[in-house]
N, C-alpha and C. Protein backbone atom coordinates (compact mmCIF):
# COMPACT_ATOMS: atom_id res chain seq x y z
N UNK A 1 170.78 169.91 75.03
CA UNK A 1 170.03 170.83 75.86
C UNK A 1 170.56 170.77 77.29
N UNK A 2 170.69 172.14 78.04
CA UNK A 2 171.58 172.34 78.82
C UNK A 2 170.30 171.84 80.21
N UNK A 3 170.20 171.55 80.92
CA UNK A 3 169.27 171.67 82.22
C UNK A 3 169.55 172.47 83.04
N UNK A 4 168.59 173.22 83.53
CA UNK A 4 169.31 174.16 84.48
C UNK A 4 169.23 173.72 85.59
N UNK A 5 169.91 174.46 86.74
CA UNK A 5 169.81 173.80 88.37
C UNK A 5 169.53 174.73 88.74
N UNK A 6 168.59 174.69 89.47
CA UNK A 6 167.85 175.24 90.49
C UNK A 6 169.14 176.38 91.68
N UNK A 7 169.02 176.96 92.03
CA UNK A 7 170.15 177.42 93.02
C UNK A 7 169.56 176.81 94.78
N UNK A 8 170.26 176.55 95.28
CA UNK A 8 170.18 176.07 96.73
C UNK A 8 169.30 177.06 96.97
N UNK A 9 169.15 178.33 97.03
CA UNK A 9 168.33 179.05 97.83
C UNK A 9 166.93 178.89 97.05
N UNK A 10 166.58 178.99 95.49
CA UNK A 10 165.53 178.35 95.17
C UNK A 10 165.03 177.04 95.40
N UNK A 11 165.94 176.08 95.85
CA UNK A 11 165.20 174.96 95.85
C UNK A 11 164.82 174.72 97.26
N UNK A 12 165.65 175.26 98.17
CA UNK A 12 164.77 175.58 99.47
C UNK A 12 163.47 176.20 99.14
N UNK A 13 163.56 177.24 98.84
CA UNK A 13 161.87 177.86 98.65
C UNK A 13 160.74 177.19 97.77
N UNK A 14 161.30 175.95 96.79
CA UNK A 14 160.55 175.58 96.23
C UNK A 14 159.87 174.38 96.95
N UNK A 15 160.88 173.77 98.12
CA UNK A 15 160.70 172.59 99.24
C UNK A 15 159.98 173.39 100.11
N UNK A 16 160.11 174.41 100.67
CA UNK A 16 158.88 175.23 101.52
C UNK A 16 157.66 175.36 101.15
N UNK A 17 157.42 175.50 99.73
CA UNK A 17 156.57 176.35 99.10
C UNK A 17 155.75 174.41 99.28
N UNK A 18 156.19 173.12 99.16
CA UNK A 18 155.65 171.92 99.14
C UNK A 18 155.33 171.50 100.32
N UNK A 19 155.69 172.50 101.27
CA UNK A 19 155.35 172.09 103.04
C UNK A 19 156.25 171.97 103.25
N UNK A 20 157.61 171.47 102.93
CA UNK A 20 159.04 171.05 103.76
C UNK A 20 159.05 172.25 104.61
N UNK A 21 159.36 172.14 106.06
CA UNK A 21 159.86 173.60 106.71
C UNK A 21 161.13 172.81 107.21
N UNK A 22 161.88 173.98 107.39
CA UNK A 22 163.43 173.98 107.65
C UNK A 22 163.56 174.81 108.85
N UNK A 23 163.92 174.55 109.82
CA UNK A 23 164.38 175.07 111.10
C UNK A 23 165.37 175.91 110.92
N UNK A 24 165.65 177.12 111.61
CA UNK A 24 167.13 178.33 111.24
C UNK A 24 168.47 176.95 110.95
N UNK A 25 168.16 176.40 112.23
CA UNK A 25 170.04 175.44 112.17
C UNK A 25 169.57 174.68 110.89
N UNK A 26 169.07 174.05 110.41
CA UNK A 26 168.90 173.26 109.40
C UNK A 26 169.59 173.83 108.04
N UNK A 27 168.54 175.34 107.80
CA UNK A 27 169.53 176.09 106.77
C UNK A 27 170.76 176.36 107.16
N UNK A 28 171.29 176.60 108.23
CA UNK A 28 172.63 177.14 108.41
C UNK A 28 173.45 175.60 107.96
N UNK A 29 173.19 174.32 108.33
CA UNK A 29 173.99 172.99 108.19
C UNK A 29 173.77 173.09 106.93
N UNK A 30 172.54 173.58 106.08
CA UNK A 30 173.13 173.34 104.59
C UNK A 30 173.97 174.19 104.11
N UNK A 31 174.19 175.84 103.94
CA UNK A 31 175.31 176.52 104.01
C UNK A 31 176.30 176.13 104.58
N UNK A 32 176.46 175.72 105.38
CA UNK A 32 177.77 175.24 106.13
C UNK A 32 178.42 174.26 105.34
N UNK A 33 177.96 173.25 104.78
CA UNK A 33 178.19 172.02 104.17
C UNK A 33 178.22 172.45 102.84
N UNK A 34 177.60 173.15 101.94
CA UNK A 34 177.90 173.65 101.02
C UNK A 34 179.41 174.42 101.06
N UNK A 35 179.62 175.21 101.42
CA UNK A 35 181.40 175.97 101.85
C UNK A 35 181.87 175.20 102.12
N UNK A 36 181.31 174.07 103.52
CA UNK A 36 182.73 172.87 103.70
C UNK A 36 183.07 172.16 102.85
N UNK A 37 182.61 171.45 101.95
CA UNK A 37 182.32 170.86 100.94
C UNK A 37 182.73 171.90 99.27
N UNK A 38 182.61 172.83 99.07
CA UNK A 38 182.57 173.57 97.94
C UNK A 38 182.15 172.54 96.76
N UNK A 39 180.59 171.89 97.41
CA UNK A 39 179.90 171.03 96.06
C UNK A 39 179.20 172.30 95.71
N UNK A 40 178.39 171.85 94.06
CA UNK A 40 177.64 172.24 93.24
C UNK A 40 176.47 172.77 93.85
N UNK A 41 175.43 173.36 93.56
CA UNK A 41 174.20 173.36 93.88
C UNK A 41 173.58 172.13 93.22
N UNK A 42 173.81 171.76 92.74
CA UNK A 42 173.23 170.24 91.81
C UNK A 42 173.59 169.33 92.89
N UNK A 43 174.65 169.17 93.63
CA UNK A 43 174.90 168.11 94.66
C UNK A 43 174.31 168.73 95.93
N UNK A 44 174.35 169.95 96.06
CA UNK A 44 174.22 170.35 97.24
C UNK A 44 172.07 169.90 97.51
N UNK A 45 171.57 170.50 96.32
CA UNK A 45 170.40 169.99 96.52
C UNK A 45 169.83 168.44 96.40
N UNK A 46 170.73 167.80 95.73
CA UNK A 46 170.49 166.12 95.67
C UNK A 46 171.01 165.57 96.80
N UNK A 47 171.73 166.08 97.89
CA UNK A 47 172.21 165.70 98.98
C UNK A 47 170.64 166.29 99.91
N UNK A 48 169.92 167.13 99.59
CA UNK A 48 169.07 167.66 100.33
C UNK A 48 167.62 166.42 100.33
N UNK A 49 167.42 166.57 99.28
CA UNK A 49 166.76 165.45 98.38
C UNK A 49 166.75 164.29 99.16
N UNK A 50 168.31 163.51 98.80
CA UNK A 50 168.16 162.31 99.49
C UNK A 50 168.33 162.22 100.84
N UNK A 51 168.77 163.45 101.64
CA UNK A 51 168.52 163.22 102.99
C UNK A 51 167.07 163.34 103.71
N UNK A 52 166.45 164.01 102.78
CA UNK A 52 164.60 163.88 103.82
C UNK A 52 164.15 162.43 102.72
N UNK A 53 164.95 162.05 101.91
CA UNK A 53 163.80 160.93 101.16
C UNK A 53 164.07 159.49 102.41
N UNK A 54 165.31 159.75 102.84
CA UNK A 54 166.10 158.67 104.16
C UNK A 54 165.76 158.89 104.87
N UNK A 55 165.62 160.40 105.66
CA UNK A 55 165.71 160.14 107.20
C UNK A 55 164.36 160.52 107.39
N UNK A 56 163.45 161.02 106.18
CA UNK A 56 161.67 161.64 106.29
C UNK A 56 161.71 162.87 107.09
N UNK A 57 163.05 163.60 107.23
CA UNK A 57 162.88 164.54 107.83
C UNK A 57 164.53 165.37 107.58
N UNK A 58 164.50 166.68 107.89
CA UNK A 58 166.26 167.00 107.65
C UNK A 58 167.21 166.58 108.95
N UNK A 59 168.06 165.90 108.40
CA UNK A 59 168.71 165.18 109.56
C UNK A 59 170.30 166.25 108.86
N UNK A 60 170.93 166.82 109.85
CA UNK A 60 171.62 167.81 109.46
C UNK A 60 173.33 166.76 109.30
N UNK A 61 173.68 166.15 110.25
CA UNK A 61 174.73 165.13 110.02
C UNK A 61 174.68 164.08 108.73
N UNK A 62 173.49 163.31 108.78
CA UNK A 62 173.54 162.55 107.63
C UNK A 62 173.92 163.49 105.77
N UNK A 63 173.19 164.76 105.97
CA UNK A 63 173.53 165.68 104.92
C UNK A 63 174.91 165.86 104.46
N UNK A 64 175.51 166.08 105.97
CA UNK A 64 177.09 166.62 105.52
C UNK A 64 178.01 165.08 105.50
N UNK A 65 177.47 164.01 105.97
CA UNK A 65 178.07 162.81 105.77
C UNK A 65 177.91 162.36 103.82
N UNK A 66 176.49 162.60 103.37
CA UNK A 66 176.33 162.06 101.87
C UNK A 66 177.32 163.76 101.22
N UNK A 67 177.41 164.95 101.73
CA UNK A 67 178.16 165.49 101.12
C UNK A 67 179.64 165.04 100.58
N UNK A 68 180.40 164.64 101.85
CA UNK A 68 181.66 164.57 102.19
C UNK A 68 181.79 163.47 101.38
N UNK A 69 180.50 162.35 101.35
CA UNK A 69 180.62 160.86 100.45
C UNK A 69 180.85 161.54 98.82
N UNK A 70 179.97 161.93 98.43
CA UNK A 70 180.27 163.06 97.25
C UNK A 70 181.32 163.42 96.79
N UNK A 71 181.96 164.22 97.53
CA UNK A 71 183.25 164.82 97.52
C UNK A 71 184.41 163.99 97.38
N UNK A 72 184.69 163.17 98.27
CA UNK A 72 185.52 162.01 98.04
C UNK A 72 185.59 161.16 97.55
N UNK A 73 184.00 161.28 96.41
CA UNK A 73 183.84 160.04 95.45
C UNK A 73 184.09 160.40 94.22
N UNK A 74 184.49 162.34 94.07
CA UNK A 74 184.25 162.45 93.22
C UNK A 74 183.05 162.85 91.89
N UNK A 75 182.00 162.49 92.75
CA UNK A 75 180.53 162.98 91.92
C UNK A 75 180.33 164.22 91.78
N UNK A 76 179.73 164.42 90.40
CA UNK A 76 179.45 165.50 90.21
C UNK A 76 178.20 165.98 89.83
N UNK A 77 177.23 165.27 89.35
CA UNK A 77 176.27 164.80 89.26
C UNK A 77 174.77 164.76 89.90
N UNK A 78 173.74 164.94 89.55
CA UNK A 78 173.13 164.35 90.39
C UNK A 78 172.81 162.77 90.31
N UNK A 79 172.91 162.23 88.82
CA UNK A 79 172.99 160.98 88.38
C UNK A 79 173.57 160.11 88.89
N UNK A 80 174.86 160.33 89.03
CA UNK A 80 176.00 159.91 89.60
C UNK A 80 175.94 159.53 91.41
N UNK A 81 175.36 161.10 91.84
CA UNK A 81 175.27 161.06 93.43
C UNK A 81 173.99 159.70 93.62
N UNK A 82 172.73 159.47 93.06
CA UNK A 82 171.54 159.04 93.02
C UNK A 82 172.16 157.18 92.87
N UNK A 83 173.13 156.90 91.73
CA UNK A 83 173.77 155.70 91.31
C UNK A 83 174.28 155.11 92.52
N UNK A 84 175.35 156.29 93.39
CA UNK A 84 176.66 155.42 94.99
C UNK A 84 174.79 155.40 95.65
N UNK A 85 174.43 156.14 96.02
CA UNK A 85 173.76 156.03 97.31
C UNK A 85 172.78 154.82 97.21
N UNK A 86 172.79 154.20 96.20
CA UNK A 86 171.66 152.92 95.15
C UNK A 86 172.65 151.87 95.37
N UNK A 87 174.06 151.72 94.76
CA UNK A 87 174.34 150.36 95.31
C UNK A 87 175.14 150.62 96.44
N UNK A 88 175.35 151.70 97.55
CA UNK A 88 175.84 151.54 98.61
C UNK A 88 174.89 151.13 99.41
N UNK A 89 173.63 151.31 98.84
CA UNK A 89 172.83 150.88 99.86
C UNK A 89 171.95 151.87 101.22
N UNK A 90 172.99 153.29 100.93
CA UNK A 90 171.90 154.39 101.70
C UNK A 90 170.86 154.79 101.65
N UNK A 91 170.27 154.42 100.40
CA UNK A 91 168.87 155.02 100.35
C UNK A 91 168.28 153.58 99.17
N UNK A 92 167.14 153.15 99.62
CA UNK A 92 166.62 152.14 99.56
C UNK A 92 165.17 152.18 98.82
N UNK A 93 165.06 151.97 97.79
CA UNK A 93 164.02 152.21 96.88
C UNK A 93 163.69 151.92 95.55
């Protein structure tokens, strides 16, 4: 069974729709980082994910930093992305 992913622009609205609000620059750093990056929407939103579960808020650098970690690690995943950031030690839980 296939899972589907959410598209970046739904899972913003589904994080709004939970109270998350997103400032204009905030969405623009996630588009931005999405193209700089040419990750998944599966990474692009698990990078979203674990940056308010870290910083309790959207921190727009730390986003495109766990992107770029992503990218150069190779993940494709959200499994995968959830595994580095667990024993690197970025997100603590």
């Amino acid at each position: 069974m296939v899972k589907s992913v959410l598209t970046v622009e739904d899972y913003l609205n589904d994080l709004q729709g939970k109270g998350f609000q997103f400032e204009e620059d905030a969405i623009g750093f996630i588009y931005f980082g999405k193209h700089y990056t040419n990750a998944s929407d599966e990474l692009i939103n698990t990078a979203i994910e674990l940056t308010l579960k870290a910083q309790k808020r959207f921190d727009g650098s730390f986003y495109i930093s766990l992107l770029e970690t992503f990218t150069s690690q190779k993940i494709k995943t959200r499994k995968e992305a959830v595994r580095l950031v667990t024993e690197k030690k970025i997100l603590v839980g």
